[in-house]
Protein backbone atom coordinates (compact mmCIF):
# COMPACT_ATOMS: atom_id res chain seq x y z
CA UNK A 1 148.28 91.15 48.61
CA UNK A 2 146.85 88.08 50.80
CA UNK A 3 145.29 85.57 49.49
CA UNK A 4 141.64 84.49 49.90
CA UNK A 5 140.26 80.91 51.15
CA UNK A 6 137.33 79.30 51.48
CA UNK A 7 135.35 78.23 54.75
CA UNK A 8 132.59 75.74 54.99
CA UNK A 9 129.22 77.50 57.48
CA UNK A 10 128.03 75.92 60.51
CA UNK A 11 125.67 76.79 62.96
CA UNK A 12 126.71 76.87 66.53
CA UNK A 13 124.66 76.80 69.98
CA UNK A 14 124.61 76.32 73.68
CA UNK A 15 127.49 74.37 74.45
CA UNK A 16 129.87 73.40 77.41
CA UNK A 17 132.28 76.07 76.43
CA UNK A 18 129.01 78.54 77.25
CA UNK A 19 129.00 77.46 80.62
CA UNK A 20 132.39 77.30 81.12
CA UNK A 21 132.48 81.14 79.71
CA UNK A 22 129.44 81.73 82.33
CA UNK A 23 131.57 80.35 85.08
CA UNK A 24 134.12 82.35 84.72
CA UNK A 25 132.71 85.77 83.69
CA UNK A 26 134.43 85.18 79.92
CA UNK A 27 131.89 87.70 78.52
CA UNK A 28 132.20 91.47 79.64
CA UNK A 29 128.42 91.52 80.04
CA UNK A 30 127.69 90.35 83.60
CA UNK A 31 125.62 86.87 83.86
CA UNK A 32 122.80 86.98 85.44
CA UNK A 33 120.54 84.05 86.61
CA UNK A 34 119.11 81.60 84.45
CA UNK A 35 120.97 83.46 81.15
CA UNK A 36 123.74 82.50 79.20
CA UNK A 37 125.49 84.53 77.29
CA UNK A 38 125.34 84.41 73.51
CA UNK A 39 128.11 83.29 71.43
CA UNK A 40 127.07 83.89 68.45
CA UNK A 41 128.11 87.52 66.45
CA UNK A 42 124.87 89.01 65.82
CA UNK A 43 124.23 90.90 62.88
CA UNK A 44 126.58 93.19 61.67
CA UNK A 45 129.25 93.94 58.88
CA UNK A 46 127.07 92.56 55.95
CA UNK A 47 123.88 93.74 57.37
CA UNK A 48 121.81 90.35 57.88
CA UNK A 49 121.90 87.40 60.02
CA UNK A 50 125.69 85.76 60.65
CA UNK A 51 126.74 82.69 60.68
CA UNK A 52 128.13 82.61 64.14
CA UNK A 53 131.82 81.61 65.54
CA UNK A 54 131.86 77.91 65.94
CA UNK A 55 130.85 77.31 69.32
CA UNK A 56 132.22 73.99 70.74
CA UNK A 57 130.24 71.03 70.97
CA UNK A 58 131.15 67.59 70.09
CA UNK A 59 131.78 68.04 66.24
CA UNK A 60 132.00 71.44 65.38
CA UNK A 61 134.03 72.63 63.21
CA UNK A 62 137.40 74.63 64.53
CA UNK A 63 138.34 78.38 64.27
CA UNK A 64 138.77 78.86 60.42
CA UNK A 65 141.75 79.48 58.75
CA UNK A 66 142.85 82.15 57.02
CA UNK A 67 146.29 83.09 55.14
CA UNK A 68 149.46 84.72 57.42
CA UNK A 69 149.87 87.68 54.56
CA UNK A 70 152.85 89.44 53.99
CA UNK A 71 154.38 90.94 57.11
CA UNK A 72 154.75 88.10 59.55
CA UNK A 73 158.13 87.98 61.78
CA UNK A 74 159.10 85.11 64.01
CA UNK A 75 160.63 85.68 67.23
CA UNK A 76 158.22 88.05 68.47
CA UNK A 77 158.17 89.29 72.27
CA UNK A 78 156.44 87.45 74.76
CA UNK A 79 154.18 89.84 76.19
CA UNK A 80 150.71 90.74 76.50
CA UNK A 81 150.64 94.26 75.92
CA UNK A 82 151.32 96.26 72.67
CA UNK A 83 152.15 99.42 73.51
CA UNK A 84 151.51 102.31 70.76
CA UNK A 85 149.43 105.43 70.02
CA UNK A 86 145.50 105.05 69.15
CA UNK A 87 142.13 103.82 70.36
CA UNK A 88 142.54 101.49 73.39
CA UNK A 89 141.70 97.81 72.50
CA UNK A 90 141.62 94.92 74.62
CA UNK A 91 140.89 91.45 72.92
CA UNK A 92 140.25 88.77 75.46
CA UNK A 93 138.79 85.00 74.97
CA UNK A 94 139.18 81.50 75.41
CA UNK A 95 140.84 78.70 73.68
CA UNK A 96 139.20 75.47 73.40
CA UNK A 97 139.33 72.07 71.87
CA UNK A 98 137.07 70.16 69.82
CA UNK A 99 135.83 68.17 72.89
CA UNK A 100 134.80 71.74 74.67
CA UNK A 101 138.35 71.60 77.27
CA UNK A 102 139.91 74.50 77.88
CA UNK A 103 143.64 74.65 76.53
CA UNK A 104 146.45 75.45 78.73
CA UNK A 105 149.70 77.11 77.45
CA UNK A 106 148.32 77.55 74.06
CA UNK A 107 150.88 80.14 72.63
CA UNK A 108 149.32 83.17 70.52
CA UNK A 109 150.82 85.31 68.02
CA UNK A 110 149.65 88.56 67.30
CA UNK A 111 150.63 91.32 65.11
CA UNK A 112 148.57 93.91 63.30
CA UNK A 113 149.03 97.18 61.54
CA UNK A 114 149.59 100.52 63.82
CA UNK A 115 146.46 103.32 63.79
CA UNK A 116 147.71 104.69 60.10
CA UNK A 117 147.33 101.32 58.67
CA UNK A 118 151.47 100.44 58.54
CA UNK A 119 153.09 97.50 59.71
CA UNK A 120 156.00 97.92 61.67
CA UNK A 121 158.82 95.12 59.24
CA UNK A 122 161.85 96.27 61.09
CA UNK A 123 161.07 96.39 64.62
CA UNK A 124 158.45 94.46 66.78
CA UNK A 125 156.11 97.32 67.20
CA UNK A 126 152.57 95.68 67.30
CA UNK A 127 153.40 92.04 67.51
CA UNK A 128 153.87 89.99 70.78
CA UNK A 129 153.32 86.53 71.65
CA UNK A 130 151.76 84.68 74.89
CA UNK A 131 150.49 81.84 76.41
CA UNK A 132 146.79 80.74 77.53
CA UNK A 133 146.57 80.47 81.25
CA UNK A 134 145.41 77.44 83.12
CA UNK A 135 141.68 78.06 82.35
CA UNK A 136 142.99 78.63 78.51
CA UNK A 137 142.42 82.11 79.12
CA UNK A 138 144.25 84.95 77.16
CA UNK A 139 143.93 88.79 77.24
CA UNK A 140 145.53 91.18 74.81
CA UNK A 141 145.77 94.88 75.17
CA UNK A 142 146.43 96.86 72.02
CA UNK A 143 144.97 99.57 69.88
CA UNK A 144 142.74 99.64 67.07
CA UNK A 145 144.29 98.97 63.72
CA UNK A 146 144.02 101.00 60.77
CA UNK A 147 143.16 100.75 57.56
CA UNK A 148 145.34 98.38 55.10
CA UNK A 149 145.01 98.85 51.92
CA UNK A 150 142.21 96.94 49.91
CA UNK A 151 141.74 95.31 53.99
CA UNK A 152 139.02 95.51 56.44
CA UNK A 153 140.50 96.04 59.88
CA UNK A 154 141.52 92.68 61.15
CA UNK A 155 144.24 91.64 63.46
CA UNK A 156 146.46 88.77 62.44
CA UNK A 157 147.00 85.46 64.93
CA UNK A 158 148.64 82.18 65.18
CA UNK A 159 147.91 79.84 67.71
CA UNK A 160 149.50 76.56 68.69
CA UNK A 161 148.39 73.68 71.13
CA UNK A 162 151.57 72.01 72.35
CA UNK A 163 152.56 69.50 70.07
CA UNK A 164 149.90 70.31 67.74
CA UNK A 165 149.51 71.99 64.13
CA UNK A 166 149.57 75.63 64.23
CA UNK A 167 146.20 77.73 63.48
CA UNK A 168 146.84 81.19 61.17
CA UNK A 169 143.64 83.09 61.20
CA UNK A 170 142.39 86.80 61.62
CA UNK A 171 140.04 88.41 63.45
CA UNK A 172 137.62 91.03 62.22
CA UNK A 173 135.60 93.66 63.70
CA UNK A 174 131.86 93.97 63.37
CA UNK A 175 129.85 97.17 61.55
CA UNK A 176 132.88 97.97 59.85
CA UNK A 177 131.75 98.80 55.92
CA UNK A 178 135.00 97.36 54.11
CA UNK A 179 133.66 94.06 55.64
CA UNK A 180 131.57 93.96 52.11
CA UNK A 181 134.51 94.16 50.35
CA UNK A 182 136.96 92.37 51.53
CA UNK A 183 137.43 89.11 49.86
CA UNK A 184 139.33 87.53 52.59
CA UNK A 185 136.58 88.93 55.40
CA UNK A 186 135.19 85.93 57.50
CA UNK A 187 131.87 86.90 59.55
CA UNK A 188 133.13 83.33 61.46
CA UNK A 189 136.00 85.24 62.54
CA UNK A 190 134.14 88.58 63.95
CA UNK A 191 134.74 89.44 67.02
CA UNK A 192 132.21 90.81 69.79
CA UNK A 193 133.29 94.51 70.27
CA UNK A 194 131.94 97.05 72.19
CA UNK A 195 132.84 100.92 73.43
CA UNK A 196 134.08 100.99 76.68
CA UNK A 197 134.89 104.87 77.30
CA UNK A 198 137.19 106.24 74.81
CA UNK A 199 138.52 102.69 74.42
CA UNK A 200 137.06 99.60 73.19
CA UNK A 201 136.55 95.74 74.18
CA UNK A 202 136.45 92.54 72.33
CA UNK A 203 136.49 89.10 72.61
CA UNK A 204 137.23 85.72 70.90
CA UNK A 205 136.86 82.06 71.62
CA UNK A 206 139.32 80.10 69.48
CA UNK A 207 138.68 76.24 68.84
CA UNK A 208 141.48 74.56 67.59
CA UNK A 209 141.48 71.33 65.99
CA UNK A 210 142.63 69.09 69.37
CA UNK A 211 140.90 66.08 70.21
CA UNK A 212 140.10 65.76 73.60
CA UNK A 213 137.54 63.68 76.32
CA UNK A 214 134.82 66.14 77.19
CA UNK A 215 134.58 66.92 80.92
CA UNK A 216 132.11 63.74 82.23
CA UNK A 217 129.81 63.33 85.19
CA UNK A 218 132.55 61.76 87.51
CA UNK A 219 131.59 60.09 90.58
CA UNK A 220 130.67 62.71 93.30
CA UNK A 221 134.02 62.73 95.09
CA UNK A 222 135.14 65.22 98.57
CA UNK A 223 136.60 68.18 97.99
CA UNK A 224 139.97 69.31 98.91
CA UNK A 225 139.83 70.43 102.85
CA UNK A 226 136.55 69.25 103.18
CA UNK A 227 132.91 70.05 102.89
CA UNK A 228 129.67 69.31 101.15
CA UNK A 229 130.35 70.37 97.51
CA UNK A 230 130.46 67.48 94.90
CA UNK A 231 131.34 66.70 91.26
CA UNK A 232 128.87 65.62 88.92
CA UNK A 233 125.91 67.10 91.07
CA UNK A 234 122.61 68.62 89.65
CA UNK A 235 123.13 72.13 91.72
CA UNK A 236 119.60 74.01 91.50
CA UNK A 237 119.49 78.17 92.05
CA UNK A 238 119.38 78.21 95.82
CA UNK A 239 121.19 74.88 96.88
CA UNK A 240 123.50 75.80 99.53
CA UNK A 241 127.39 73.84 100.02
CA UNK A 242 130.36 74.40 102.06
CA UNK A 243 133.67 74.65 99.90
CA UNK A 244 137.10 74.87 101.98
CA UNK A 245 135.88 75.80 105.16
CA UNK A 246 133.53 78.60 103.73
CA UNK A 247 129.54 78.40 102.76
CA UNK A 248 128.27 79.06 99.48
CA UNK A 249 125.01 79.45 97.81
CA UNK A 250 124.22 78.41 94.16
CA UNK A 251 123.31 81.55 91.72
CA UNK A 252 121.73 79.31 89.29
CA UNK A 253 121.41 75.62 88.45
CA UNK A 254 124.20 73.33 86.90
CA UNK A 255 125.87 70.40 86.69
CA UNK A 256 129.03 70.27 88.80
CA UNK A 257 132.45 69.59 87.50
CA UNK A 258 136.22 69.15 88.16
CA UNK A 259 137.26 73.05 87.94
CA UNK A 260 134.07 74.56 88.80
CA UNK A 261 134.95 74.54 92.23
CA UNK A 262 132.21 77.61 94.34
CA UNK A 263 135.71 79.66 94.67
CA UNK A 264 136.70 79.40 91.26
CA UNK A 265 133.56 80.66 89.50
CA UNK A 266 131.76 83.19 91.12
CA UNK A 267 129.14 83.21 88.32
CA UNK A 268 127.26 80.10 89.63
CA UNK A 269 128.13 80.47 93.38
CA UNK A 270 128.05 83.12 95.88
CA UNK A 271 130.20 83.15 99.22
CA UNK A 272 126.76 82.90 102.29
């Protein structure tokens, strides 16, 4: 049987890693001007107000652990998928540090019980590892555990910074009635989840415990090829900027950085 552990609550809010999620369409509801999509897990699993996932500003606390249980295996396969019979699931995030940067090549292990509730000990069957992407983006597409016994549903993960600790945690699933019961059940750890077809959709913004310098508001400096667009400029809804030969308009007002080049997040600018 796992083990239980104790967490200490904080409340989260509007952070960088918000408008970094805005930028890049993190959430799978669509942004629209002069919103910003919530982080934190709304009500649900205990019935009343949650504390929500620690969002990321300058001395938050990072992604809680929890224990590994009994049916971890090293070596798992890198991949991205998890092939196997059940409800289509698709968990998809970000992984931060404390200072609100995205992490690179942050590996993730996952593994998780099949539809009936078993874990596969012998093969690999519902366990796979991979790597955040340049914007510290993951995506995992899996199924819908089932039931363990005396569990909620949850989906195991480690994740590890290079060169840095490693992070064992869980992930849980909102509305789910076990969540009373289960004494390891986090509401810090839920997930956002909705029904998507006959399949669902979920994400999950880790924060690891990485120091790191915030993103700052550089000197305006040229972009590459050319044009008008500038870090660390107040951009208001309406501003218009050329951007590597093309013309963009701004979808709603921010303060420029390194990364949020008009190509590279359509959520704030809009090819003219």
């Amino acid at each position: 049987m796992e083990g239980e552990h104790t967490r200490a609550d904080k409340q989260g809010g509007i952070s960088r890693k918000t408008l970094f999620k805005a930028a890049l369409i993190a959430a799978p509801v669509p942004l629209l001007v002069g919103e910003v999509p919530a982080l934190a897990r709304k009500a649900a699993g205990r019935g009343g107000p949650l504390t929500p996932t620690p969002s990321c500003d300058d001395g938050d606390d990072p992604t809680p652990p929890q224990t590994e249980g009994p049916y971890f295996k090293p070596s798992s396969p890198q991949r991205t998928v998890l092939p196997g019979t059940g409800t289509a699931l698709t968990v998809s995030g970000y992984v931060f540090g404390l200072a609100c940067q995205p992490l690179a090549n942050v590996l993730l292990d996952f593994w998780q019980a099949d539809r009936n509730g078993a874990y596969d000990n012998v093969t690999y069957n519902f366990r796979g590892h991979q790597y955040t992407n340049a914007q510290g983006a993951f995506k995992l597409t899996t199924i819908v555990p089932g039931l363990y016994p005396g569990r909620t549903l949850h989906i195991h993960v480690k994740a590890q910074a290079p060169g840095r600790p490693v992070l064992t945690t869980q992930l849980y699933f909102p509305g789910e009635p076990r969540n009373n019961t289960d004494t390891l059940f986090d509401p810090a750890l839920l997930m956002n989840v909705r029904t998507v077809g006959t399949g669902r959709e979920a994400t999950f913004d880790f924060v690891l415990n990485v120091p790191g310098v915030p993103p700052t508001d550089a000197p305006t400096s040229p972009p590459p090829g050319g044009g008008t667009w500038r870090v660390g400029v107040a951009y208001q809804a309406g501003d218009q900027v050329t951007y590597g030969g093309a013309a963009y308009r701004c979808l709603q007002g921010h303060q420029s950085q390194a990364g949020w080049e008009p190509p590279n997040v359509p959520a704030l600018w809009q090819r003219a």
